[in-house]
C-alpha atoms as a PDB file:
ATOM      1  CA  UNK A   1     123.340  66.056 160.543  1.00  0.00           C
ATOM      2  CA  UNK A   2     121.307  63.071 159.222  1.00  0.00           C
ATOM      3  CA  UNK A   3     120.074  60.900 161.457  1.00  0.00           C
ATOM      4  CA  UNK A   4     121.738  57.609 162.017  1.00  0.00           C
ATOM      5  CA  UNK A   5     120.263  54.587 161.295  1.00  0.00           C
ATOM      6  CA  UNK A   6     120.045  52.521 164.786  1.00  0.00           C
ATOM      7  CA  UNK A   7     118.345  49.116 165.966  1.00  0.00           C
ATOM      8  CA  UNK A   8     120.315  46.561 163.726  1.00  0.00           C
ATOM      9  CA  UNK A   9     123.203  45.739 167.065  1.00  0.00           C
ATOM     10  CA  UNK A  10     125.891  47.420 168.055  1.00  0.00           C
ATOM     11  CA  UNK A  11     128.406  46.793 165.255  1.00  0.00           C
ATOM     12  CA  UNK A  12     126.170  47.402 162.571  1.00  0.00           C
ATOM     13  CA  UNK A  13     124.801  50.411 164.013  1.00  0.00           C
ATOM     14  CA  UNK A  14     128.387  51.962 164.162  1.00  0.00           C
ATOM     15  CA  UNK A  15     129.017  51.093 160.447  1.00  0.00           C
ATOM     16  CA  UNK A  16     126.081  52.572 159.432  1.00  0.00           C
ATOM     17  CA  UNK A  17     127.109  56.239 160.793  1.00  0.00           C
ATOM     18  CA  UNK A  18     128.240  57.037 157.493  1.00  0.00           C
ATOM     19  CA  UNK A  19     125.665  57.356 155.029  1.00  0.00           C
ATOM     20  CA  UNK A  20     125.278  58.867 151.809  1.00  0.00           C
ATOM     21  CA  UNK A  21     123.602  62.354 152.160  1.00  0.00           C
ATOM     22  CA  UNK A  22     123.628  65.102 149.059  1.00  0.00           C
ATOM     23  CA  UNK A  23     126.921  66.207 149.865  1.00  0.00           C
ATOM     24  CA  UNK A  24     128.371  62.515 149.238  1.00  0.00           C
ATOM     25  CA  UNK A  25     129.402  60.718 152.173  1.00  0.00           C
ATOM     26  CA  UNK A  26     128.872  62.278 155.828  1.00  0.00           C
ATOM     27  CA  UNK A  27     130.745  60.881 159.216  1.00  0.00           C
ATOM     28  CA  UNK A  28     128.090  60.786 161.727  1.00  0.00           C
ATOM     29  CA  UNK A  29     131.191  60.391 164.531  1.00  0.00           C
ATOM     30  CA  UNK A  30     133.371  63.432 163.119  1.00  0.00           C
ATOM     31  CA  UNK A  31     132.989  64.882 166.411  1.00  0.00           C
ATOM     32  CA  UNK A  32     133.093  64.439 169.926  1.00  0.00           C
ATOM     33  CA  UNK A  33     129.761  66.076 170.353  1.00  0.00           C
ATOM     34  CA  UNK A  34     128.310  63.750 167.612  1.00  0.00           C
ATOM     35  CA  UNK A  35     129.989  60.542 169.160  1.00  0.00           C
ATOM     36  CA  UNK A  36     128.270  61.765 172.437  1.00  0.00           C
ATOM     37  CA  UNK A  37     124.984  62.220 170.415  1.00  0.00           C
ATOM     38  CA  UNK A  38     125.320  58.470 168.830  1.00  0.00           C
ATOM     39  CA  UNK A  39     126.454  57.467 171.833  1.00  0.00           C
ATOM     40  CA  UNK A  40     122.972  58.689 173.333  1.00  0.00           C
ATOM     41  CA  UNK A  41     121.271  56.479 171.159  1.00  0.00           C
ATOM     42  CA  UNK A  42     123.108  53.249 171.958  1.00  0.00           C
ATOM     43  CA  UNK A  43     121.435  51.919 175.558  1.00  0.00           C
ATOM     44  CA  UNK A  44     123.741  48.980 174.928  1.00  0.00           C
ATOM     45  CA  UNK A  45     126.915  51.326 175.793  1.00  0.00           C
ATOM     46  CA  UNK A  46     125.561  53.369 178.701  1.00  0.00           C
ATOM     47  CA  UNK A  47     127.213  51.469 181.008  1.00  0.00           C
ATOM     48  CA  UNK A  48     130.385  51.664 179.401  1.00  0.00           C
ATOM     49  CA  UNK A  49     129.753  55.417 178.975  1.00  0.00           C
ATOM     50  CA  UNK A  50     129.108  56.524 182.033  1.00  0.00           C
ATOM     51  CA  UNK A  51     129.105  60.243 182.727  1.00  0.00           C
ATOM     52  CA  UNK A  52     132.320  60.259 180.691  1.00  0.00           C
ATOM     53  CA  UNK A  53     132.393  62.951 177.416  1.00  0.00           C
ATOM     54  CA  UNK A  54     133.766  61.913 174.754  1.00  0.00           C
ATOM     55  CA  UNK A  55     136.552  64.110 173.617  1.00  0.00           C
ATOM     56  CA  UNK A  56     138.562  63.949 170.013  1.00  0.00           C
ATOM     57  CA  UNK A  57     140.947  61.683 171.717  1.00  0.00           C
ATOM     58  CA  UNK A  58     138.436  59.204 172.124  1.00  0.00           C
ATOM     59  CA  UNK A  59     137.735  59.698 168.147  1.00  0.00           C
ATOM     60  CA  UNK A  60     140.269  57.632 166.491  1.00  0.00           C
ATOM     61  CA  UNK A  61     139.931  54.305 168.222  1.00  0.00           C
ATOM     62  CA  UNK A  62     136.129  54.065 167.279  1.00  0.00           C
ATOM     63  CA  UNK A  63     136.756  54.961 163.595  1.00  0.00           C
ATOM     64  CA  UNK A  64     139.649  52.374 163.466  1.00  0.00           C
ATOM     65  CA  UNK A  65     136.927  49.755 165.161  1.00  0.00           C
ATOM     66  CA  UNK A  66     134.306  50.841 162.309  1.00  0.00           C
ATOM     67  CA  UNK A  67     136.826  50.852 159.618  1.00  0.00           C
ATOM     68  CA  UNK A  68     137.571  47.441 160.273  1.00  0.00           C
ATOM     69  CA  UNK A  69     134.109  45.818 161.202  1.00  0.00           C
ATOM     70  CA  UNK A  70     132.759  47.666 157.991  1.00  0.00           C
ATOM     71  CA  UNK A  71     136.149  46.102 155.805  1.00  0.00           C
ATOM     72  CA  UNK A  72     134.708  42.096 157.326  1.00  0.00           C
ATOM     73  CA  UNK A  73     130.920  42.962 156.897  1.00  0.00           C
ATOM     74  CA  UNK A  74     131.851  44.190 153.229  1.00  0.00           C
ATOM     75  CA  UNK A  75     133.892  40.997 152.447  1.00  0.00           C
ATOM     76  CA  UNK A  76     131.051  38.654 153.815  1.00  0.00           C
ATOM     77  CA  UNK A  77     128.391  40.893 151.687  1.00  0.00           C
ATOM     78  CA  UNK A  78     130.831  40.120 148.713  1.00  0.00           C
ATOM     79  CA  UNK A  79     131.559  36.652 149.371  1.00  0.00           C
ATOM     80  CA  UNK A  80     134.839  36.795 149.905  1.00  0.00           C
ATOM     81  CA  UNK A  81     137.516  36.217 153.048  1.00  0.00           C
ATOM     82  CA  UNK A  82     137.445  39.094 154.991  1.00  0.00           C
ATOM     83  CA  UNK A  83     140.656  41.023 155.415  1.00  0.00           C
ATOM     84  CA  UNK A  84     143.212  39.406 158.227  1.00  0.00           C
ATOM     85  CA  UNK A  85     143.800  43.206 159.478  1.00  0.00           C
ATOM     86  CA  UNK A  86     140.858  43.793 160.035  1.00  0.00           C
ATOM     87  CA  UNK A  87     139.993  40.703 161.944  1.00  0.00           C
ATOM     88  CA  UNK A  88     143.401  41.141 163.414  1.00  0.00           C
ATOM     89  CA  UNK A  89     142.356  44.661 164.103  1.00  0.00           C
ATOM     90  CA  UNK A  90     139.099  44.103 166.071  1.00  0.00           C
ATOM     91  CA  UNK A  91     141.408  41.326 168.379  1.00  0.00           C
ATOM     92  CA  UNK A  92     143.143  44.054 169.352  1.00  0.00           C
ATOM     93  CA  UNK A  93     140.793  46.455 170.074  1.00  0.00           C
ATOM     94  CA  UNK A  94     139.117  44.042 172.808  1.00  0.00           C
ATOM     95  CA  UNK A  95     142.345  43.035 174.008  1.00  0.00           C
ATOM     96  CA  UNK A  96     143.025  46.875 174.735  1.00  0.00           C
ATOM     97  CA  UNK A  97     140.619  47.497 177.576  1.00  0.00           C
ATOM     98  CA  UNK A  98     139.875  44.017 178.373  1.00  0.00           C
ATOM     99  CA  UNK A  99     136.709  43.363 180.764  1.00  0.00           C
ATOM    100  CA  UNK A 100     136.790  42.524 183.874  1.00  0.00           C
ATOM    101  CA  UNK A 101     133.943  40.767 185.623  1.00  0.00           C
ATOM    102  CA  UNK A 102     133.766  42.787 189.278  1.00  0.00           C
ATOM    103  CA  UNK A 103     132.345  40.920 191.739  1.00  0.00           C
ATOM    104  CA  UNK A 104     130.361  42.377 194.721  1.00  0.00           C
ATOM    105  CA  UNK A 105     127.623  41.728 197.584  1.00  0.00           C
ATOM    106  CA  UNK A 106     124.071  43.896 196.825  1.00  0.00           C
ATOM    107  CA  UNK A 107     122.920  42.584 200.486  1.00  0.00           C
ATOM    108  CA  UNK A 108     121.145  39.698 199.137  1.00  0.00           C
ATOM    109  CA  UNK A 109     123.728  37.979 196.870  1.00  0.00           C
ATOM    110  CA  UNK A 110     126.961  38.505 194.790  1.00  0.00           C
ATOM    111  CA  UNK A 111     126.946  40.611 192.074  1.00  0.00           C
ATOM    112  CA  UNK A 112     128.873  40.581 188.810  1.00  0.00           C
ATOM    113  CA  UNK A 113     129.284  44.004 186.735  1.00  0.00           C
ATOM    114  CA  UNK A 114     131.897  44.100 183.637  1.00  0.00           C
ATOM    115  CA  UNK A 115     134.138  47.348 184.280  1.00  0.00           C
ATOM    116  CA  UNK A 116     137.306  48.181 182.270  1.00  0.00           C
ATOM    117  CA  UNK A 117     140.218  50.735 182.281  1.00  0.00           C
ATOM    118  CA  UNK A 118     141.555  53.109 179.799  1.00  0.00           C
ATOM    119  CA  UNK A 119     140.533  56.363 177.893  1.00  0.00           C
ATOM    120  CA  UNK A 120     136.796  56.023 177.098  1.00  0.00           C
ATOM    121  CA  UNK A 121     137.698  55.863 173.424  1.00  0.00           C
ATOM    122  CA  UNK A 122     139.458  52.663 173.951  1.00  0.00           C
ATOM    123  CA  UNK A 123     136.785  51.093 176.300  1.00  0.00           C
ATOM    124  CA  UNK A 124     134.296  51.786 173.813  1.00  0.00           C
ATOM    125  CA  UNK A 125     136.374  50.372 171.155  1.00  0.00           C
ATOM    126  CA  UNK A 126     136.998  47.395 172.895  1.00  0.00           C
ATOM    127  CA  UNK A 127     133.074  47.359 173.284  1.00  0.00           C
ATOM    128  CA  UNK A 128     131.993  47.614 169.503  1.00  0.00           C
ATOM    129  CA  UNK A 129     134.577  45.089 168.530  1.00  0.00           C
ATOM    130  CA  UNK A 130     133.051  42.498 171.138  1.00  0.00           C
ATOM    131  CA  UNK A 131     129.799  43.333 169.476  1.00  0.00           C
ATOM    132  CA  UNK A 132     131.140  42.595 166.278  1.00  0.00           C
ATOM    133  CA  UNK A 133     132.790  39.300 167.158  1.00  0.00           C
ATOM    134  CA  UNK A 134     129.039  38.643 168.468  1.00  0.00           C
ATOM    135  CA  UNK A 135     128.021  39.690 165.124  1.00  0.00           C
ATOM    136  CA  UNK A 136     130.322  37.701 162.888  1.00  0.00           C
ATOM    137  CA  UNK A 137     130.051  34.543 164.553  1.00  0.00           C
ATOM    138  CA  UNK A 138     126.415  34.231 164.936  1.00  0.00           C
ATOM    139  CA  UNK A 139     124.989  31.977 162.545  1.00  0.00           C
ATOM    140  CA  UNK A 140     122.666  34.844 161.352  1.00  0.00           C
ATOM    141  CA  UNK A 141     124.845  36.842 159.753  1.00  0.00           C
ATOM    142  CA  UNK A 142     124.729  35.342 156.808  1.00  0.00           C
ATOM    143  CA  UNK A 143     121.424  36.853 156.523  1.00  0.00           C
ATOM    144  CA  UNK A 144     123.506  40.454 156.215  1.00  0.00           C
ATOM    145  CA  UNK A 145     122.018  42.828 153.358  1.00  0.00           C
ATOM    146  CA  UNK A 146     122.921  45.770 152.099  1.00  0.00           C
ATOM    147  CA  UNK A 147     119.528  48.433 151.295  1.00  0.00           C
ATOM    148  CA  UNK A 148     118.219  47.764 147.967  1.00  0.00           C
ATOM    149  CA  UNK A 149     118.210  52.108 147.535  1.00  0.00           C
ATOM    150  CA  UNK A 150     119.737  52.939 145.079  1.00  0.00           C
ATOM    151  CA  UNK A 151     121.811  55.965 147.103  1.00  0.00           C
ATOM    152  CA  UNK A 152     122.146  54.203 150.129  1.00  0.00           C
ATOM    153  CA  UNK A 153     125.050  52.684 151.763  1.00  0.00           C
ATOM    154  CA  UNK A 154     123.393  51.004 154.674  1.00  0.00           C
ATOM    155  CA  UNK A 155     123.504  47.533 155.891  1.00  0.00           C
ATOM    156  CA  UNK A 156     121.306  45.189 157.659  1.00  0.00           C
ATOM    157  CA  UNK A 157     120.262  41.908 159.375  1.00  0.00           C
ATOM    158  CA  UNK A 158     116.652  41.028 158.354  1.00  0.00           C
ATOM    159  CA  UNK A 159     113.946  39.746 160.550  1.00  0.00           C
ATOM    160  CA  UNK A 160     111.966  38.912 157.612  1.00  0.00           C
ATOM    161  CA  UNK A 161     113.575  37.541 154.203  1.00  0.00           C
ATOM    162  CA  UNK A 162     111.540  40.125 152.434  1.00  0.00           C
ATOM    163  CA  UNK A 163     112.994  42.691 153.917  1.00  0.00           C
ATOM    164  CA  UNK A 164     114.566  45.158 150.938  1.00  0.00           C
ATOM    165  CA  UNK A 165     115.496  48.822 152.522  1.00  0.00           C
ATOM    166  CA  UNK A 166     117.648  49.422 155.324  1.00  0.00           C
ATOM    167  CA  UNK A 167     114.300  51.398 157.126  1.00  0.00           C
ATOM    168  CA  UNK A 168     110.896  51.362 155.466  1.00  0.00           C
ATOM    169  CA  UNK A 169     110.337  55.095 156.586  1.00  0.00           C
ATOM    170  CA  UNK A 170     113.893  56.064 155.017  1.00  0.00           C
ATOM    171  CA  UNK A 171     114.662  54.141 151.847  1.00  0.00           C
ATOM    172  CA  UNK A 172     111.539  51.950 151.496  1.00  0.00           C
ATOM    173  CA  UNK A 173     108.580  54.600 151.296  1.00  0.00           C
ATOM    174  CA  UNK A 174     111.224  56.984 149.310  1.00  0.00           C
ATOM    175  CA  UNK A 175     111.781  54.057 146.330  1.00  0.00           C
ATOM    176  CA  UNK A 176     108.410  52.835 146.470  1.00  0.00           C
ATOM    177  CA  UNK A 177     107.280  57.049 146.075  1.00  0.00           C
ATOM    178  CA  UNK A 178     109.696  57.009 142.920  1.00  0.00           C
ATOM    179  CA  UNK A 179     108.276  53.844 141.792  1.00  0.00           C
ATOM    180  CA  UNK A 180     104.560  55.419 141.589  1.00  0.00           C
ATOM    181  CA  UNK A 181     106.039  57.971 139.841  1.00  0.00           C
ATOM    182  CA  UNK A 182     107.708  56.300 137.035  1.00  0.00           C
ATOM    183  CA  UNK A 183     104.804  54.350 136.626  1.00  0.00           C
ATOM    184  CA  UNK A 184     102.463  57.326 136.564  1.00  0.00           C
ATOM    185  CA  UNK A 185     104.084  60.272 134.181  1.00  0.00           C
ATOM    186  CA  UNK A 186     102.497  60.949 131.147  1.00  0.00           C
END
C-alpha cells in the first residue's frame, strides 16, 4: 500500500487517499484495516475514533464524504461552481451525527467535549465534512493546487506560493531527478 499523503487538513488529506500508483489508481480506504491505518495517522480524529474499529460498514459513508469534497475541490481547481450534490451531500453528512457540546465539571471548572451518536462511519463522516466546510470557506483555499507531477493526482494548500509538488520527498525530488536526467543524456 502506498503511503498516503497527510499534513494538508483533514479534508484534503482524505481526498488524497487515492493516488496514482503503477497499477493506475489505488483506494487507500478499501478496507477497514486501511481506514483504521489512515485513521492512525489523523490526530485530528482520535477523539472521534476512540477505541472503536472500523468495520466495512463504516466504509461507505467516508467514501461518499470524499467523493463529494474531492467533486467541490475539483470544481474550485477548475474554476467552475462546484456541484449542488455534492455541497448538498457534505450538509448531510454533518447533519447525520450532529455534535453535541457535553458539558461537565473537571473539579476546577466546566468542561465542554463535542461527542456524537451513530455508527463510527457516520460520526467520522460527519467529521470530514465539517473539515471540509472549514476548508471551503476559508479564504485560503483559493490558494488550492494540484502537484505539478506529471503522474500525480494530489492536491494541496501551499504555505509558500512557490510551492510546485504535492511533497518535495515524493513528487518534487522525483521530477527534479528526471529533470537532471533529460538535461544530462548524451
Amino acid at each position: 500500500m502506498s503511503d498516503p499523503l497527510t499534513g494538508e487538513g483533514l479534508a484534503l488529506d482524505l481526498v488524497n487517499t487515492r493516488p496514482v500508483t503503477e497499477d493506475g489508481r489505488a483506494d487507500l480506504l478499501a478496507t477497514p484495516d486501511r481506514l483504521a491505518a489512515w485513521l492512525a495517522r489523523e490526530p485530528a480524529l482520535q477523539a472521534d475514533v476512540g477505541n472503536a474499529a472500523p468495520t466495512a460498514a463504516d466504509l461507505g459513508p467516508v467514501h461518499a464524504v470524499r467523493e463529494h469534497i474531492d467533486a467541490v475541490v475539483h470544481a474550485l481547481l477548475n474554476g467552475v461552481r462546484p456541484p449542488k450534490a455534492a455541497l448538498r451531500g457534505l450538509t448531510e453528512a454533518q447533519r447525520a451525527a450532529p455534535a453535541v457540546r457535553e458539558l461537565a465539571w473537571d473539579g476546577a471548572g466546566v468542561t465542554a467535549t463535542s461527542r456524537r451518536d451513530g455508527r463510527l462511519g457516520v460520526r467520522l463522516a460527519a467529521r470530514l465534512a465539517e473539515a471540509a466546510v472549514d476548508l471551503l470557506t476559508d479564504p485560503a483555499v483559493s490558494r488550492l493546487k494540484r502537484c505539478e507531477a506529471d503522474d500525480c493526482v494530489m492536491v494541496f494548500l501551499p504555505a509558500h506560493p512557490r510551492r510546485r509538488w504535492c511533497s518535495p520527498t515524493r513528487c518534487g525530488n522525483r521530477t527534479r531527478v528526471a529533470r537532471y536526467y533529460r538535461r544530462h543524456r548524451p
